[in-house]
Protein backbone atom coordinates (compact mmCIF):
# COMPACT_ATOMS: atom_id res chain seq x y z
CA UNK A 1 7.63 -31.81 16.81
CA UNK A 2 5.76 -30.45 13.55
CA UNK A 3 4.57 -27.17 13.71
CA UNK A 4 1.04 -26.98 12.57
CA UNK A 5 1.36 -24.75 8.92
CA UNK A 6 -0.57 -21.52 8.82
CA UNK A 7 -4.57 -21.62 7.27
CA UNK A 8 -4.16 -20.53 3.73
CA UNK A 9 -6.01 -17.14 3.79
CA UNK A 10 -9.47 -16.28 1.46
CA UNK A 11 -10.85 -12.66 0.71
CA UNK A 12 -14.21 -12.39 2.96
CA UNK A 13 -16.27 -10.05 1.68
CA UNK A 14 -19.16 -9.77 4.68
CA UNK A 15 -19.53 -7.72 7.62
CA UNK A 16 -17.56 -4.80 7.04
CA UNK A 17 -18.31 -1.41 8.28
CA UNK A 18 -20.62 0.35 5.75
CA UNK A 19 -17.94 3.07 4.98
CA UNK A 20 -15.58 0.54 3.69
CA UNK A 21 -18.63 -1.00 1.25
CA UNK A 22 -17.73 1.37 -1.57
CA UNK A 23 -14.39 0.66 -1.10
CA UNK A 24 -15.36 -3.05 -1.71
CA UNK A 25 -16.80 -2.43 -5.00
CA UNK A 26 -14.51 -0.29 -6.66
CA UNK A 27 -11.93 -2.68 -5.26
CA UNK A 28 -14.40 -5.68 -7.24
CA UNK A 29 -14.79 -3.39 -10.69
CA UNK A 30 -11.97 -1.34 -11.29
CA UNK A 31 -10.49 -2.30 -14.49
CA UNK A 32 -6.25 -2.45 -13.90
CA UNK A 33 -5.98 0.39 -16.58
CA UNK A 34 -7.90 2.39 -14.12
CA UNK A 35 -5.21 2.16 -11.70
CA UNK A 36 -2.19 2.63 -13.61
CA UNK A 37 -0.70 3.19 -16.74
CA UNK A 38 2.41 0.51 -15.73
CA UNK A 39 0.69 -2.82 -16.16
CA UNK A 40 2.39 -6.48 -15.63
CA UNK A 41 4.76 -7.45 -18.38
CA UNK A 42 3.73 -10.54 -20.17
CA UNK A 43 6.73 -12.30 -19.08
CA UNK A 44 9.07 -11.78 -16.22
CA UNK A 45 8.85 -9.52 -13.07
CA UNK A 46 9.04 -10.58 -9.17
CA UNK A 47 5.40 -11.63 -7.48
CA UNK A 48 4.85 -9.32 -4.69
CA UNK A 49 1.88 -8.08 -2.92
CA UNK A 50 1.02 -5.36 -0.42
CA UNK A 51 -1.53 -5.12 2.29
CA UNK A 52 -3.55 -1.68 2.11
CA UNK A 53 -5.11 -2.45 5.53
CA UNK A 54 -8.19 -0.20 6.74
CA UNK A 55 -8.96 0.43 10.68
CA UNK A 56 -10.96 2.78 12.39
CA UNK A 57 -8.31 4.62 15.77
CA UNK A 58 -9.41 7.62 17.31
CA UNK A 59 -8.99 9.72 14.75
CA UNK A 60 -11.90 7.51 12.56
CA UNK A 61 -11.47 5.55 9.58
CA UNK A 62 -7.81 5.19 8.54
CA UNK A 63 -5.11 3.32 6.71
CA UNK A 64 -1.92 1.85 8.01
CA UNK A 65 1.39 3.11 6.66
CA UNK A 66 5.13 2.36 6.89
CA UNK A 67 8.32 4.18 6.14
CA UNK A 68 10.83 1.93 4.94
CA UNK A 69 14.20 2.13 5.84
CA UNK A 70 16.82 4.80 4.39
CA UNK A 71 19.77 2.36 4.35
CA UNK A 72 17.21 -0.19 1.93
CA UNK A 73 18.62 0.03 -2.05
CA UNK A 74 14.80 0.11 -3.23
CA UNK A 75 12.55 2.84 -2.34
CA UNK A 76 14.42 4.04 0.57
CA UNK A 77 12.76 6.38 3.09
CA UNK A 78 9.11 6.29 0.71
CA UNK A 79 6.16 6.16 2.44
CA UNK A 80 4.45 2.88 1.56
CA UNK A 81 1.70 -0.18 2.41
CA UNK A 82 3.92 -3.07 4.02
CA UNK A 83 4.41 -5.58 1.56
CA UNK A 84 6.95 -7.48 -0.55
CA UNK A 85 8.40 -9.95 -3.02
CA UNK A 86 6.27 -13.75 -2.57
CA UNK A 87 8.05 -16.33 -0.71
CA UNK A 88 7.69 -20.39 -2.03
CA UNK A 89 5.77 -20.76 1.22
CA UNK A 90 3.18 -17.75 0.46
CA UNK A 91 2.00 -20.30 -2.63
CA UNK A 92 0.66 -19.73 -5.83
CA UNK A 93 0.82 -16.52 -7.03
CA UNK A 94 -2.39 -17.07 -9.10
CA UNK A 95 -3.97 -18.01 -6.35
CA UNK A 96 -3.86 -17.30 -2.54
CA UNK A 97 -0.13 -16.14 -2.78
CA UNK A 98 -0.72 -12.87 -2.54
CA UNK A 99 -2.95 -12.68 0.07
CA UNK A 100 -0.52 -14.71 2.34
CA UNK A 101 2.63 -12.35 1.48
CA UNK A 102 0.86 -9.43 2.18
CA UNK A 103 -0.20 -10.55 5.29
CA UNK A 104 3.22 -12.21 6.08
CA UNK A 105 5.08 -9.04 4.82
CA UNK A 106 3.03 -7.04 7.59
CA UNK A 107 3.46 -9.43 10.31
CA UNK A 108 7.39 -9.06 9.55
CA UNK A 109 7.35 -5.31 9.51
CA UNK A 110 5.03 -4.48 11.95
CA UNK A 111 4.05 -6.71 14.11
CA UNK A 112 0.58 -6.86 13.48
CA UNK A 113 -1.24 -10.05 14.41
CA UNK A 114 -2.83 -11.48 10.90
CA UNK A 115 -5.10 -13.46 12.82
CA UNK A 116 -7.12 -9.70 12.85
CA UNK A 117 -7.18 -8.96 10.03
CA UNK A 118 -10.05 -9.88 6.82
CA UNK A 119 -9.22 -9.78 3.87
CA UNK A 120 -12.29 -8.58 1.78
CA UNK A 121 -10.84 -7.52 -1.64
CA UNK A 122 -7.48 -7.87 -4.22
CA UNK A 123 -6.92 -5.26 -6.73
CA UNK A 124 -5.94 -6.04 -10.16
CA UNK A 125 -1.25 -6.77 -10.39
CA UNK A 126 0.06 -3.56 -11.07
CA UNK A 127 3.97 -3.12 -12.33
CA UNK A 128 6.53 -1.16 -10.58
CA UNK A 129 9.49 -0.36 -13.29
CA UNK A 130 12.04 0.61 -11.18
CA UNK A 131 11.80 -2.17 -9.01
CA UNK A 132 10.59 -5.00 -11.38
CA UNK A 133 8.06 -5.75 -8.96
CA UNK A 134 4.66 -7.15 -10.51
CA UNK A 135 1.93 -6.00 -7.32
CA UNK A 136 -0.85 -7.62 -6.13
CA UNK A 137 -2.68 -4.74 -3.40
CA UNK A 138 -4.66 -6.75 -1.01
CA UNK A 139 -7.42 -5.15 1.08
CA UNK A 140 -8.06 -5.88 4.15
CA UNK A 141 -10.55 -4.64 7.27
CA UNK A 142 -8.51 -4.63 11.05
CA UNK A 143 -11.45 -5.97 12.58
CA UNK A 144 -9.43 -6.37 15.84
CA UNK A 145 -6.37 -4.16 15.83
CA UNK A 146 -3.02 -5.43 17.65
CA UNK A 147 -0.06 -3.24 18.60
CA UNK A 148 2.36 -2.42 15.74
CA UNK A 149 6.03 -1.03 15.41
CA UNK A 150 8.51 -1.11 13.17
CA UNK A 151 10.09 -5.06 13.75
CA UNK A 152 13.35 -4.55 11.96
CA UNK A 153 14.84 -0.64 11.46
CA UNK A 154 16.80 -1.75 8.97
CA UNK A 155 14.26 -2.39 6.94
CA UNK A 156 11.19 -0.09 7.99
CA UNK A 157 11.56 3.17 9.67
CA UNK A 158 8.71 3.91 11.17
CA UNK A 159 4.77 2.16 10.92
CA UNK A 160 1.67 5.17 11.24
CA UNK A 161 -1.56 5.76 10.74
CA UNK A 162 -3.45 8.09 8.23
CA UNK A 163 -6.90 9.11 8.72
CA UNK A 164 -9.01 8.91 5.80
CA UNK A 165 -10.27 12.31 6.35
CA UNK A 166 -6.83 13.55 6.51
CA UNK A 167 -6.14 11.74 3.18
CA UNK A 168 -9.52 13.22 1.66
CA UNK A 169 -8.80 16.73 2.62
CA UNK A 170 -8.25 18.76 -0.13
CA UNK A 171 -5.55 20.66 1.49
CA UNK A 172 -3.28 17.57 2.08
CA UNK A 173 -3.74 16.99 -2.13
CA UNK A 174 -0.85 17.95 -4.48
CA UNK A 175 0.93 16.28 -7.75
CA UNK A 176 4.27 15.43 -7.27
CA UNK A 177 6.45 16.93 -10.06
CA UNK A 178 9.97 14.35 -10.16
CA UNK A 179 13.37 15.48 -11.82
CA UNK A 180 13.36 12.17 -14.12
CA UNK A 181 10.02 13.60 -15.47
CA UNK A 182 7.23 11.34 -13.10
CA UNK A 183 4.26 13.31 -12.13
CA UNK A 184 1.85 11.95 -9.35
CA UNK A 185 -0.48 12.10 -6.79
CA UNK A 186 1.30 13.17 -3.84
CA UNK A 187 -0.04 13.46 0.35
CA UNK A 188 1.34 15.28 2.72
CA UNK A 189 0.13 13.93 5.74
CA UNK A 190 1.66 12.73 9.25
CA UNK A 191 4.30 14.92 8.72
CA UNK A 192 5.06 13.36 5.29
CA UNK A 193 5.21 13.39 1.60
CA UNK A 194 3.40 9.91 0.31
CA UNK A 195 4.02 9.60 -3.01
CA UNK A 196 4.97 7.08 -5.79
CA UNK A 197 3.32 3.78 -6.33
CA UNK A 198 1.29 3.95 -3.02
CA UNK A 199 -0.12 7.18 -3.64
CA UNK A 200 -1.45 5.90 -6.87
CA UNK A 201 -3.32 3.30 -5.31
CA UNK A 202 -4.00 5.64 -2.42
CA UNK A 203 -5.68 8.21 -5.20
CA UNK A 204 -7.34 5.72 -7.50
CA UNK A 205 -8.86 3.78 -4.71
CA UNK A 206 -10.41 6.78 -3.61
CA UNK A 207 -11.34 8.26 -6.21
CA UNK A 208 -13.04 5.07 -7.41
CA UNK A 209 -14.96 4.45 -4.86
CA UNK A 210 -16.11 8.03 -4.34
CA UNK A 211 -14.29 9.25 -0.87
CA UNK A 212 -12.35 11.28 -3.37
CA UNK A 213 -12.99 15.14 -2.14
CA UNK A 214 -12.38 18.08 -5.19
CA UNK A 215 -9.04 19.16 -4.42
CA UNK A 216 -6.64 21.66 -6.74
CA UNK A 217 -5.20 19.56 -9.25
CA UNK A 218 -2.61 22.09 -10.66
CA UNK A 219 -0.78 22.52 -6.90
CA UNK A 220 2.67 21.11 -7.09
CA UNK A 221 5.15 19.72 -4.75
CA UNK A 222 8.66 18.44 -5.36
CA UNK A 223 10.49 16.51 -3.12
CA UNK A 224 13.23 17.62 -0.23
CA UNK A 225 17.03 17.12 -1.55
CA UNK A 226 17.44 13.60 1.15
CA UNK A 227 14.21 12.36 -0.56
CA UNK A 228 15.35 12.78 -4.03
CA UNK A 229 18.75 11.58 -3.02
CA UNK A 230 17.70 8.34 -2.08
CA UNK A 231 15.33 8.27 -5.19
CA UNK A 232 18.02 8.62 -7.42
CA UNK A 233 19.68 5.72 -5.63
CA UNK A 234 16.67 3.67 -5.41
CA UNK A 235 17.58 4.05 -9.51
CA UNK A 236 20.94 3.55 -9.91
């Protein structure tokens, strides 16, 4: 017996909650230079995509968050959106590959139910140097939310939720100042230090679309000597 192949998923753009309509737009006009100074190479790097998914728990509009594993070789105890490298099955990566690895990717380190979830925006492939990665964030609206947990400890740690307002507030806000010389947004929310990659997005996507809140751009954090050790061997 055949089993019946999943429906290749599209970005729906209607009936979304009106706070995540400026989120739409930047997501639709934000040039990729915007976003990051690492763009794709013109050759090489490993398809991936992420899934920045918005819900709304009790604690309002938020964003869903994993840790990954400590015992993983790349990235290692961050803070990130699930997501990962494209599969043959996810498809083109031109096309709707993306959007099925990021929803795939969450499904496998979550649990969530994709079936929930719309899809209502991509932002423009980013690059990820240390990791070769070449990202595609997808953006999608929990429209009806499904229990999640970490699936696999050995690859994600822990799966939370982040209220936008706790993202927003000015106190949570800092630049992350990195040994090798990186400088960044950084979070510290959930009793955590979100930085990297995913706080880029996490910064530029507010910013962008004008949740952004005036916060004290010169405060500094660096990160705790088990973070930085597994940093250094996310790099080695």
């Amino acid at each position: 017996m055949t089993s019946t192949p999943a429906p290749v998923p599209v970005i729906d753009r209607e009936g979304l909650p009106s706070w995540l309509l400026p989120v739409r737009e930047a997501a639709e006009t934000v040039r990729p230079q915007q976003l990051s100074r690492f763009l794709p190479p013109a050759e090489g790097g490993r398809p991936s995509a992420v899934l920045m998914l918005f819900g709304e728990g009790d604690g309002g509009p938020d964003l869903l968050l994993i840790e990954r594993a400590r015992s993983l070789r790349s990235h290692a105890g961050q803070s990130s959106f699930p997501g990962g490298a494209l599969d043959p099955e996810d498809g083109d990566p031109a096309g709707s590959g993306p959007l099925a690895a990021a929803l795939r990717e969450a499904e496998e380190e979550t649990g969530l139910d994709p079936s929930g979830v719309q899809l209502f925006a991509t932002l423009p492939t980013l690059f990820i140097p240390v990791s070769g990665f070449v990202v595609t964030p997808v953006l999608g609206w929990w429209r009806q939310e499904s229990p999640v947990a970490p699936v696999d400890p050995a690859e994600t740690g822990a799966v939370f939720r982040v209220p936008l307002a706790e993202l927003t507030d000015p106190a949570n806000r800092a630049r992350l100042r990195h040994p090798s010389g990186f400088t960044g947004p950084a979070f510290e929310v959930a009793g955590r230090l979100v930085w990297g990659f995913t706080a880029g997005v996490i910064d530029r996507v507010l910013h962008y679309s004008g949740l952004e809140r005036p916060w004290d751009t010169s405060r500094t954090v660096e990160l705790s000597d088990e973070a930085l050790s597994l940093s250094r061997r996310s790099r080695s």
